[in-house]
N, C-alpha and C. Protein backbone atom coordinates (compact mmCIF):
# COMPACT_ATOMS: atom_id res chain seq x y z
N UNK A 1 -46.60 -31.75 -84.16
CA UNK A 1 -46.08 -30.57 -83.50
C UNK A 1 -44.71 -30.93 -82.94
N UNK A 2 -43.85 -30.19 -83.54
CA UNK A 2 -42.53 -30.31 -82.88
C UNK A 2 -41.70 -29.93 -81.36
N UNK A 3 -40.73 -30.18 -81.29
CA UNK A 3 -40.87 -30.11 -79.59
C UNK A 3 -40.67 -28.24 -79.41
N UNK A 4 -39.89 -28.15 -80.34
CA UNK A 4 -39.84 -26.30 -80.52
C UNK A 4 -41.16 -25.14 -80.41
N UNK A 5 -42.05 -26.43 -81.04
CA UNK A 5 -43.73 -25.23 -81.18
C UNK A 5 -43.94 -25.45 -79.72
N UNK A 6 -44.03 -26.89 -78.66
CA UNK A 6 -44.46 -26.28 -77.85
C UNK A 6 -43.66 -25.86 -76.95
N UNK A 7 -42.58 -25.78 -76.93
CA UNK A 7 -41.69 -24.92 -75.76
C UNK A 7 -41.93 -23.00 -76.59
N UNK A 8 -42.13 -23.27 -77.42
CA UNK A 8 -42.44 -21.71 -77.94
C UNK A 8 -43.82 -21.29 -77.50
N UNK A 9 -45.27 -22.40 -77.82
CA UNK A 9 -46.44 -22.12 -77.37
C UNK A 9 -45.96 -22.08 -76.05
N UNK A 10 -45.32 -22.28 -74.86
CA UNK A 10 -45.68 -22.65 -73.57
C UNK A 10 -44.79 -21.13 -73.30
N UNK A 11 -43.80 -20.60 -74.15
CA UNK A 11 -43.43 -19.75 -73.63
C UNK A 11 -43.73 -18.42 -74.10
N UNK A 12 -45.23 -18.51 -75.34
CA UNK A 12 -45.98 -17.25 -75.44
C UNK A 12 -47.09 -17.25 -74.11
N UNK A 13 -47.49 -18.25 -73.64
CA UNK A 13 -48.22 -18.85 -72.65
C UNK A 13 -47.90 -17.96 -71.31
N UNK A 14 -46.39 -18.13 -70.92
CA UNK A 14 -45.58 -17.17 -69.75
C UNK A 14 -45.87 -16.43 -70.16
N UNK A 15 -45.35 -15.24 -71.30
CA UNK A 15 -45.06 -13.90 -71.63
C UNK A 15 -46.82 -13.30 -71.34
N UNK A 16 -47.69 -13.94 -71.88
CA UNK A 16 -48.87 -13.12 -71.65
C UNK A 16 -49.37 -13.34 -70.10
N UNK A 17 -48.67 -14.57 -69.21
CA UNK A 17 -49.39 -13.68 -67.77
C UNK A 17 -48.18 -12.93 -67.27
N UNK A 18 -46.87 -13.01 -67.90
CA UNK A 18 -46.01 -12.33 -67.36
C UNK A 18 -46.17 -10.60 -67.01
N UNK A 19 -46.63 -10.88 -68.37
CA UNK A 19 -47.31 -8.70 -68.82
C UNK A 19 -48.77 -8.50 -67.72
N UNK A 20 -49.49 -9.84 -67.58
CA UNK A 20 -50.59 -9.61 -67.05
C UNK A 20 -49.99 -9.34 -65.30
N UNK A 21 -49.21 -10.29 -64.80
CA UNK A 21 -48.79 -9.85 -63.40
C UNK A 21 -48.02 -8.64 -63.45
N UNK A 22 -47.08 -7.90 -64.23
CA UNK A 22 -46.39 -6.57 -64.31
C UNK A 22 -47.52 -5.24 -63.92
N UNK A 23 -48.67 -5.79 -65.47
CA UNK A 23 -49.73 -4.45 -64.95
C UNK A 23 -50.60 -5.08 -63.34
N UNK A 24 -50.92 -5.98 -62.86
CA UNK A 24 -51.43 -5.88 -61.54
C UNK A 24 -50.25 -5.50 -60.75
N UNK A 25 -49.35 -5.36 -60.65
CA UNK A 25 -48.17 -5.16 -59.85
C UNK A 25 -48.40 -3.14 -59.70
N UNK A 26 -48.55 -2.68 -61.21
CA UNK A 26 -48.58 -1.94 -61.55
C UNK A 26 -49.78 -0.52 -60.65
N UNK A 27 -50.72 -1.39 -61.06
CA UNK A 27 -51.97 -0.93 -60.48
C UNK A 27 -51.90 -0.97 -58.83
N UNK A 28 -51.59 -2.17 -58.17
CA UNK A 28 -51.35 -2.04 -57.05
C UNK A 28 -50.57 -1.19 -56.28
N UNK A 29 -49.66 -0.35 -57.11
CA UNK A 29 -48.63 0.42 -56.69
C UNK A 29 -48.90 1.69 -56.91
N UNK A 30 -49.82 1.72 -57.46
CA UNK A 30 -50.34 3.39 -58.12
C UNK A 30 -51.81 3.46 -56.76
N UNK A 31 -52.62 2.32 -56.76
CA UNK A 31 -53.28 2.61 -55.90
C UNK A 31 -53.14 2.66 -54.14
N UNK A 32 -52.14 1.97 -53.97
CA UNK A 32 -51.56 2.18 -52.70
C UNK A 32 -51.26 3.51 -52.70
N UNK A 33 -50.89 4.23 -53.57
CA UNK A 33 -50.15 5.31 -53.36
C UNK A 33 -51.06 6.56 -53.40
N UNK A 34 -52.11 5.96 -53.75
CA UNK A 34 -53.53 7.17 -53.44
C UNK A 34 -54.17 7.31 -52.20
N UNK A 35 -54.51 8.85 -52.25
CA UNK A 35 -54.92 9.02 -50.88
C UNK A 35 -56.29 9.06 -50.84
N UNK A 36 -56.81 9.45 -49.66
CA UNK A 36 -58.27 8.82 -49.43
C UNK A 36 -58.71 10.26 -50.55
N UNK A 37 -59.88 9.47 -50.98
CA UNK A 37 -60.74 10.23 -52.04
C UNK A 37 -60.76 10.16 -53.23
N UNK A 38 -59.44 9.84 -53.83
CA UNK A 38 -58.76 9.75 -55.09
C UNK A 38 -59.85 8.64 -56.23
N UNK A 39 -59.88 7.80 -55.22
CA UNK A 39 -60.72 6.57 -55.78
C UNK A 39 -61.69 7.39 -57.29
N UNK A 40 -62.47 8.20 -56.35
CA UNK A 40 -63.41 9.24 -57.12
C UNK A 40 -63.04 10.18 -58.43
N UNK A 41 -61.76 10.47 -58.74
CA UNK A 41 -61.18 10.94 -59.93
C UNK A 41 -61.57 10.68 -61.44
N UNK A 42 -61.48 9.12 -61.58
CA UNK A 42 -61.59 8.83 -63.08
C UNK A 42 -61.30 7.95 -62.68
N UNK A 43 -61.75 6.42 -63.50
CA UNK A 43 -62.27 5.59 -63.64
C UNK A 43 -60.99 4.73 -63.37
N UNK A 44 -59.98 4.99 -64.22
CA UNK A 44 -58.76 4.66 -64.09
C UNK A 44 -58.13 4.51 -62.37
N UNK A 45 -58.57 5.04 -61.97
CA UNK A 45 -57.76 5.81 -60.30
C UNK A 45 -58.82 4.39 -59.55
N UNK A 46 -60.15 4.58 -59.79
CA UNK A 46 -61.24 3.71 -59.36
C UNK A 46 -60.41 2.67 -59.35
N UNK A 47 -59.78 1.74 -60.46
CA UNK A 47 -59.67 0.19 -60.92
C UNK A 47 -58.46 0.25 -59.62
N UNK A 48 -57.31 1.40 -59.67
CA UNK A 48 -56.20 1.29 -59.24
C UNK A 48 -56.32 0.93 -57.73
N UNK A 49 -57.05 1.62 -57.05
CA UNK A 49 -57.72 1.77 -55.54
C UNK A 49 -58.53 0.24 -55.16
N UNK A 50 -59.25 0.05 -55.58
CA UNK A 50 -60.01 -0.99 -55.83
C UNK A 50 -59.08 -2.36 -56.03
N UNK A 51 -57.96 -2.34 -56.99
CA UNK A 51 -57.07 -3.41 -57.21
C UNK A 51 -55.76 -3.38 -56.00
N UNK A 52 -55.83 -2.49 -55.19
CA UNK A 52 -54.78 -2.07 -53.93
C UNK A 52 -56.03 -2.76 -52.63
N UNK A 53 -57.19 -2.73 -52.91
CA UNK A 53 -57.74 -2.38 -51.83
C UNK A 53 -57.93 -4.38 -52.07
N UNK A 54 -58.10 -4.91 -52.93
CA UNK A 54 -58.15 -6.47 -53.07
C UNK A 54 -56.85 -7.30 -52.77
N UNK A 55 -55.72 -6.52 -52.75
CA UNK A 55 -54.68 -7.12 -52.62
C UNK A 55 -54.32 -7.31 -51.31
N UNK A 56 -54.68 -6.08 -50.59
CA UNK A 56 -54.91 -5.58 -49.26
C UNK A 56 -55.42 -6.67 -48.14
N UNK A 57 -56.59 -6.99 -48.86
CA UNK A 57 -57.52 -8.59 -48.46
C UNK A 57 -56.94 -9.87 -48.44
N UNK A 58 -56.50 -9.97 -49.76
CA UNK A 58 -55.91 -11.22 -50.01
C UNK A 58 -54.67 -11.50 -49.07
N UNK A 59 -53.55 -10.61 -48.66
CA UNK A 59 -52.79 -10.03 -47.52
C UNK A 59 -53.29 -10.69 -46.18
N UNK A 60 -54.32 -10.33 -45.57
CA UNK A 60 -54.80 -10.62 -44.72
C UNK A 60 -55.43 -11.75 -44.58
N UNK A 61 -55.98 -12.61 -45.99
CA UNK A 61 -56.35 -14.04 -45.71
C UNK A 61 -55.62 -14.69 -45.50
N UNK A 62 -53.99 -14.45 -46.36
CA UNK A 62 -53.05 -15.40 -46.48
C UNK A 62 -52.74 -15.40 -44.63
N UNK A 63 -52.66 -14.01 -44.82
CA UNK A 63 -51.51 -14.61 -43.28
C UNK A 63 -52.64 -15.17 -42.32
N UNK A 64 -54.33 -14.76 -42.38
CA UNK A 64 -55.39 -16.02 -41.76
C UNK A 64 -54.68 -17.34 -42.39
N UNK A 65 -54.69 -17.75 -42.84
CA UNK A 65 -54.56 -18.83 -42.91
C UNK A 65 -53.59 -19.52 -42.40
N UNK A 66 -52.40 -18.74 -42.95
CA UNK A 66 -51.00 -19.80 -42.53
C UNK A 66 -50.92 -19.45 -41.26
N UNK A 67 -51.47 -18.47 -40.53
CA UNK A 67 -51.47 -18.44 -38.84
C UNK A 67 -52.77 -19.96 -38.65
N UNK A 68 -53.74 -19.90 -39.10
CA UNK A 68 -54.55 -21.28 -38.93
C UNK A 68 -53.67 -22.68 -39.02
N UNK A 69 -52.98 -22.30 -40.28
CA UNK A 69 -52.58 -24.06 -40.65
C UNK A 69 -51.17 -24.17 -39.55
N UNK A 70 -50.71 -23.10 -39.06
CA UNK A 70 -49.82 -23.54 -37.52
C UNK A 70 -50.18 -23.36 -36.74
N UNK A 71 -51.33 -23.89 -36.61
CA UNK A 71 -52.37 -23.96 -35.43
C UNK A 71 -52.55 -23.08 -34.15
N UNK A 72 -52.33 -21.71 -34.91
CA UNK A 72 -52.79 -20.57 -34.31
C UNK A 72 -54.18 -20.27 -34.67
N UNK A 73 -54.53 -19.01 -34.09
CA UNK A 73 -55.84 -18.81 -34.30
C UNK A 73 -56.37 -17.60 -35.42
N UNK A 74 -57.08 -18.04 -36.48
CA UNK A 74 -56.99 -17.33 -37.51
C UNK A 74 -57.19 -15.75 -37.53
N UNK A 75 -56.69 -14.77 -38.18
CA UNK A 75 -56.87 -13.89 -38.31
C UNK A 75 -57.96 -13.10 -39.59
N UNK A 76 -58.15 -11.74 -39.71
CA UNK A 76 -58.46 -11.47 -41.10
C UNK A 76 -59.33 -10.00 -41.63
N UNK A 77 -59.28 -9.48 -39.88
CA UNK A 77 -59.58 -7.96 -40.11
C UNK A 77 -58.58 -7.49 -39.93
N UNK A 78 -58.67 -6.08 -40.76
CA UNK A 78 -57.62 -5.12 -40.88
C UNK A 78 -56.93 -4.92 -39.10
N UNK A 79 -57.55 -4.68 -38.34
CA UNK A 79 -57.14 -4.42 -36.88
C UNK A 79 -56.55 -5.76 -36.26
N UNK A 80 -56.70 -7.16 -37.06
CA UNK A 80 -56.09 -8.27 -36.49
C UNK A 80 -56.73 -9.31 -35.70
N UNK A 81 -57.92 -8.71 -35.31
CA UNK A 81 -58.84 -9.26 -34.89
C UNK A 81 -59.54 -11.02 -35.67
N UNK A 82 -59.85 -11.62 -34.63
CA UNK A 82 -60.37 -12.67 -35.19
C UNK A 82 -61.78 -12.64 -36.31
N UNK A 83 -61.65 -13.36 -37.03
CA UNK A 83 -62.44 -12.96 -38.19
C UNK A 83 -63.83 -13.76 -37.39
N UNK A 84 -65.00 -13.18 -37.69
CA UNK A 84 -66.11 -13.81 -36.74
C UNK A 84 -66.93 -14.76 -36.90
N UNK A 85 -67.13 -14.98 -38.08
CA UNK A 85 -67.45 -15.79 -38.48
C UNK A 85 -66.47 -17.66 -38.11
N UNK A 86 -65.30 -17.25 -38.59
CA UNK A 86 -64.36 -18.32 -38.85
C UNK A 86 -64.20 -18.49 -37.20
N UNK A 87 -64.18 -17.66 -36.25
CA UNK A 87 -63.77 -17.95 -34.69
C UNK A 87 -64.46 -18.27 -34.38
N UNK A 88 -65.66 -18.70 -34.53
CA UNK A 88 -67.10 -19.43 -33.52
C UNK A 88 -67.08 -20.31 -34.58
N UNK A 89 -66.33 -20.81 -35.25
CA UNK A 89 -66.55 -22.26 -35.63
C UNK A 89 -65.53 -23.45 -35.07
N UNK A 90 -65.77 -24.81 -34.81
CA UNK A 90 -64.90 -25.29 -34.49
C UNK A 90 -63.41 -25.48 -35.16
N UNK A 91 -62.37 -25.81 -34.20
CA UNK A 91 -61.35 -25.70 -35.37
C UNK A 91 -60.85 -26.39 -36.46
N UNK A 92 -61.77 -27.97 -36.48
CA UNK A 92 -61.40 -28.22 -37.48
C UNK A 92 -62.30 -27.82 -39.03
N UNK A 93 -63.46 -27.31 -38.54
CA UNK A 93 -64.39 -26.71 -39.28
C UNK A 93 -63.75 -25.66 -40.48
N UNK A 94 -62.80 -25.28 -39.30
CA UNK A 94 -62.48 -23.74 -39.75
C UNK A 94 -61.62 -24.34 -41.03
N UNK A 95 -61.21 -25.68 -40.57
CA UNK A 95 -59.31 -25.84 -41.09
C UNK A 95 -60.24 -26.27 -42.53
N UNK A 96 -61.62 -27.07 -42.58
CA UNK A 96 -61.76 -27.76 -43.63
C UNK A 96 -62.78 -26.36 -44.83
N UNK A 97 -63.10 -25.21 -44.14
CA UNK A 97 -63.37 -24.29 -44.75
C UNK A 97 -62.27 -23.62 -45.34
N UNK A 98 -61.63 -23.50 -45.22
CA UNK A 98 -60.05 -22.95 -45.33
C UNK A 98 -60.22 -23.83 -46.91
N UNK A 99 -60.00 -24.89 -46.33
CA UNK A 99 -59.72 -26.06 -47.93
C UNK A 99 -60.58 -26.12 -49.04
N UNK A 100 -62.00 -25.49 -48.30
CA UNK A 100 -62.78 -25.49 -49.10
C UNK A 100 -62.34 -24.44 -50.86
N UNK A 101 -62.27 -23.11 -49.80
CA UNK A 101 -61.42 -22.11 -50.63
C UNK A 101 -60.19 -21.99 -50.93
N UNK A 102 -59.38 -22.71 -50.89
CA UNK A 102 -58.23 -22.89 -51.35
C UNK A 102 -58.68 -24.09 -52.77
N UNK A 103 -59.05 -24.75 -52.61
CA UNK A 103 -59.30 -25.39 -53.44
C UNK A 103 -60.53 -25.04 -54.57
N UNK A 104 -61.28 -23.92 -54.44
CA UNK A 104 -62.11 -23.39 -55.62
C UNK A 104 -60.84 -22.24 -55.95
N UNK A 105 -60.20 -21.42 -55.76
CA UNK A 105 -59.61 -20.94 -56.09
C UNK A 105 -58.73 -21.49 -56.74
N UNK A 106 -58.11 -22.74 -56.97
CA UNK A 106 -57.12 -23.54 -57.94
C UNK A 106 -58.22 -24.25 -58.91
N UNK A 107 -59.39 -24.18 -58.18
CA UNK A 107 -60.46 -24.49 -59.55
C UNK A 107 -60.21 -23.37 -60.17
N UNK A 108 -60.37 -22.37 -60.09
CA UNK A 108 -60.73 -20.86 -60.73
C UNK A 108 -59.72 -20.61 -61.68
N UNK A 109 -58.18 -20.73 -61.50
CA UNK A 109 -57.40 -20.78 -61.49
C UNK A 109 -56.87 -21.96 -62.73
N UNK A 110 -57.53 -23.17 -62.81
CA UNK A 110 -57.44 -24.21 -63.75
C UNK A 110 -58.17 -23.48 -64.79
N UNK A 111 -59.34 -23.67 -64.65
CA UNK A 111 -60.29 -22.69 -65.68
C UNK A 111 -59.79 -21.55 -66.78
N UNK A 112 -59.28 -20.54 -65.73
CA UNK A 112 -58.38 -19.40 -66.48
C UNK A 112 -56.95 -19.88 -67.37
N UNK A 113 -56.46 -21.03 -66.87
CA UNK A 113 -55.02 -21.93 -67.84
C UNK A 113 -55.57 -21.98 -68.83
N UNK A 114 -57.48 -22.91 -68.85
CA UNK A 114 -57.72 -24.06 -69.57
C UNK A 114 -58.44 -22.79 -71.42
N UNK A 115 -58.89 -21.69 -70.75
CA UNK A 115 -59.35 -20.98 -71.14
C UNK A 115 -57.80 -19.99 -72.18
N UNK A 116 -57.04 -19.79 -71.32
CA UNK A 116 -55.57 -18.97 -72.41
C UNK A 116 -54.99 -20.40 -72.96
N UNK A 117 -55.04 -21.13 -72.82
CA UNK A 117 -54.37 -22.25 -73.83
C UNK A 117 -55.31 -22.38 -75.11
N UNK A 118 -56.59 -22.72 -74.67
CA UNK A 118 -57.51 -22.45 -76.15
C UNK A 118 -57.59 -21.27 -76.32
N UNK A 119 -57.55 -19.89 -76.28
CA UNK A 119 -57.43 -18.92 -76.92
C UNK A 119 -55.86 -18.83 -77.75
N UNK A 120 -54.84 -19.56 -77.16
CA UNK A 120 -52.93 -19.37 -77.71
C UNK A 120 -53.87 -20.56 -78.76
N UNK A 121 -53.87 -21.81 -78.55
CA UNK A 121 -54.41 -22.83 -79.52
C UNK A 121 -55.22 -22.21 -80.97
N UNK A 122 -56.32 -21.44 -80.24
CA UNK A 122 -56.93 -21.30 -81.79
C UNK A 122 -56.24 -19.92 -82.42
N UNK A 123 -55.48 -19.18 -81.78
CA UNK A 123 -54.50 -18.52 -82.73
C UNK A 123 -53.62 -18.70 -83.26
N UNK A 124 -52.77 -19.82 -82.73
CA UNK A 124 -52.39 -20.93 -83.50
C UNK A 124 -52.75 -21.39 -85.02
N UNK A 125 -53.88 -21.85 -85.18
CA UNK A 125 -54.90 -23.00 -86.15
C UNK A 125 -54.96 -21.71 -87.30
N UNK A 126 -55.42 -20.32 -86.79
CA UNK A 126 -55.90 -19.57 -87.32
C UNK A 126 -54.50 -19.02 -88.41
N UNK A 127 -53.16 -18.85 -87.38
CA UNK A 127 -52.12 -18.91 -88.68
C UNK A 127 -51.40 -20.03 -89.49
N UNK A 128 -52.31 -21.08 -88.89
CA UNK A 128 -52.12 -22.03 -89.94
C UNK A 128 -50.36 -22.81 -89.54
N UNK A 129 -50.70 -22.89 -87.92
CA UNK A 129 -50.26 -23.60 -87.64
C UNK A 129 -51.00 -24.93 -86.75
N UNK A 130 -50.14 -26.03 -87.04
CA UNK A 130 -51.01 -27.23 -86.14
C UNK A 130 -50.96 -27.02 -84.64
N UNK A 131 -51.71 -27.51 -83.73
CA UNK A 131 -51.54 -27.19 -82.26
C UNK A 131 -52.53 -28.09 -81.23
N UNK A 132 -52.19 -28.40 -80.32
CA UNK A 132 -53.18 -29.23 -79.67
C UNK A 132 -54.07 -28.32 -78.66
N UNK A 133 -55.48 -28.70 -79.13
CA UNK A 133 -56.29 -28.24 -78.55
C UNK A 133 -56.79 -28.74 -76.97
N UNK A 134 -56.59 -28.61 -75.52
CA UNK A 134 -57.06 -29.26 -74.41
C UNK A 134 -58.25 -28.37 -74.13
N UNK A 135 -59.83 -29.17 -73.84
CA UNK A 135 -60.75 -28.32 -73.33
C UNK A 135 -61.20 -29.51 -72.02
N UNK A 136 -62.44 -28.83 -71.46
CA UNK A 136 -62.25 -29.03 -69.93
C UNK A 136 -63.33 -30.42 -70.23
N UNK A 137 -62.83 -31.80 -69.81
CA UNK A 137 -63.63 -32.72 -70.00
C UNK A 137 -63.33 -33.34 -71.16
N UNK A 138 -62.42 -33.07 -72.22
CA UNK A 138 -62.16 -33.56 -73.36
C UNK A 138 -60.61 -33.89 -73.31
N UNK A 139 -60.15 -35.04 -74.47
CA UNK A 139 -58.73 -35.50 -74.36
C UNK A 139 -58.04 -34.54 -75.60
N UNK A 140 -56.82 -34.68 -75.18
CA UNK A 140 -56.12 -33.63 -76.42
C UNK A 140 -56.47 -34.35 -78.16
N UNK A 141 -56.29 -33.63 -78.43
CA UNK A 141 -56.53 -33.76 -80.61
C UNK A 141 -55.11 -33.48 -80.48
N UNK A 142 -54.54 -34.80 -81.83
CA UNK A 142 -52.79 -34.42 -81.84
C UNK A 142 -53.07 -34.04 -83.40
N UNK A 143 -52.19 -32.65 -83.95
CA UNK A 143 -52.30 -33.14 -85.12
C UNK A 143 -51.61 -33.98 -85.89
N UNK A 144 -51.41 -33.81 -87.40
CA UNK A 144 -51.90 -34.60 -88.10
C UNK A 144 -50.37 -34.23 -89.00
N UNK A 145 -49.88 -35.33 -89.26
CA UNK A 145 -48.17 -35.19 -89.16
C UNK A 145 -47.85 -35.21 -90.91
């Protein structure tokens, strides 16, 4: 494999989460922009609301957190309030729960790479081009020159 296939594989690699972050960008902006009830319309409106209403969350963990990791006190309900769980725990409890999920989420996150590289890989093979295959626990296959 030449150095061209994989700066080309790595940069069909971008382009498909590129399109994939455009439409969540997408959705998030259509469902913010719905008003209460809408959700209920069609199925479509559902995903949009639903994908506004997760982003919404994720919003509020982040800034829990990075208010935690400067050793403030975490946040994570909508009103700002201490999240209740995480405030009756001690603080370093809190700090190493924090890590816990930060760190399955870059698991989650590896997984989903490890998973679009063998799907770009075997479409690859399939047009009959060579390509290195990485799966999770296994060493790369180079081909065959």
């Amino acid at each position: 494999m030449g150095e061209s296939d994989i700066i080309r594989f790595l940069a069909m690699w971008e382009l498909i989460h590129e399109s994939a972050d455009e439409g969540l960008k997408a959705a998030i902006a259509r469902g913010s922009a719905q008003e209460s009830g809408d959700m209920a319309r069609d199925p479509g409106a559902f995903v949009d609301g639903l994908t506004a209403m997760v982003d919404a969350e994720k919003d509020r963990i982040k800034t829990g957190l990075s208010s935690s990791a400067k050793g403030g006190e975490p946040t994570g309900q909508a009103d700002g309030s201490k999240t209740s769980v995480v405030s009756t725990l001690p603080p370093v409890q809190a700090s190493i729960d924090d890590l816990r999920f930060e760190i399955a989420a870059l698991r989650g996150q590896v997984e989903s790479l490890t998973t679009s590289v063998d799907a770009l890989s075997s479409r690859l093979e399939n047009a009959g081009l060579n390509s290195i295959r990485v799966q999770s626990g296994s060493s790369c296959r180079y081909p065959k020159d």
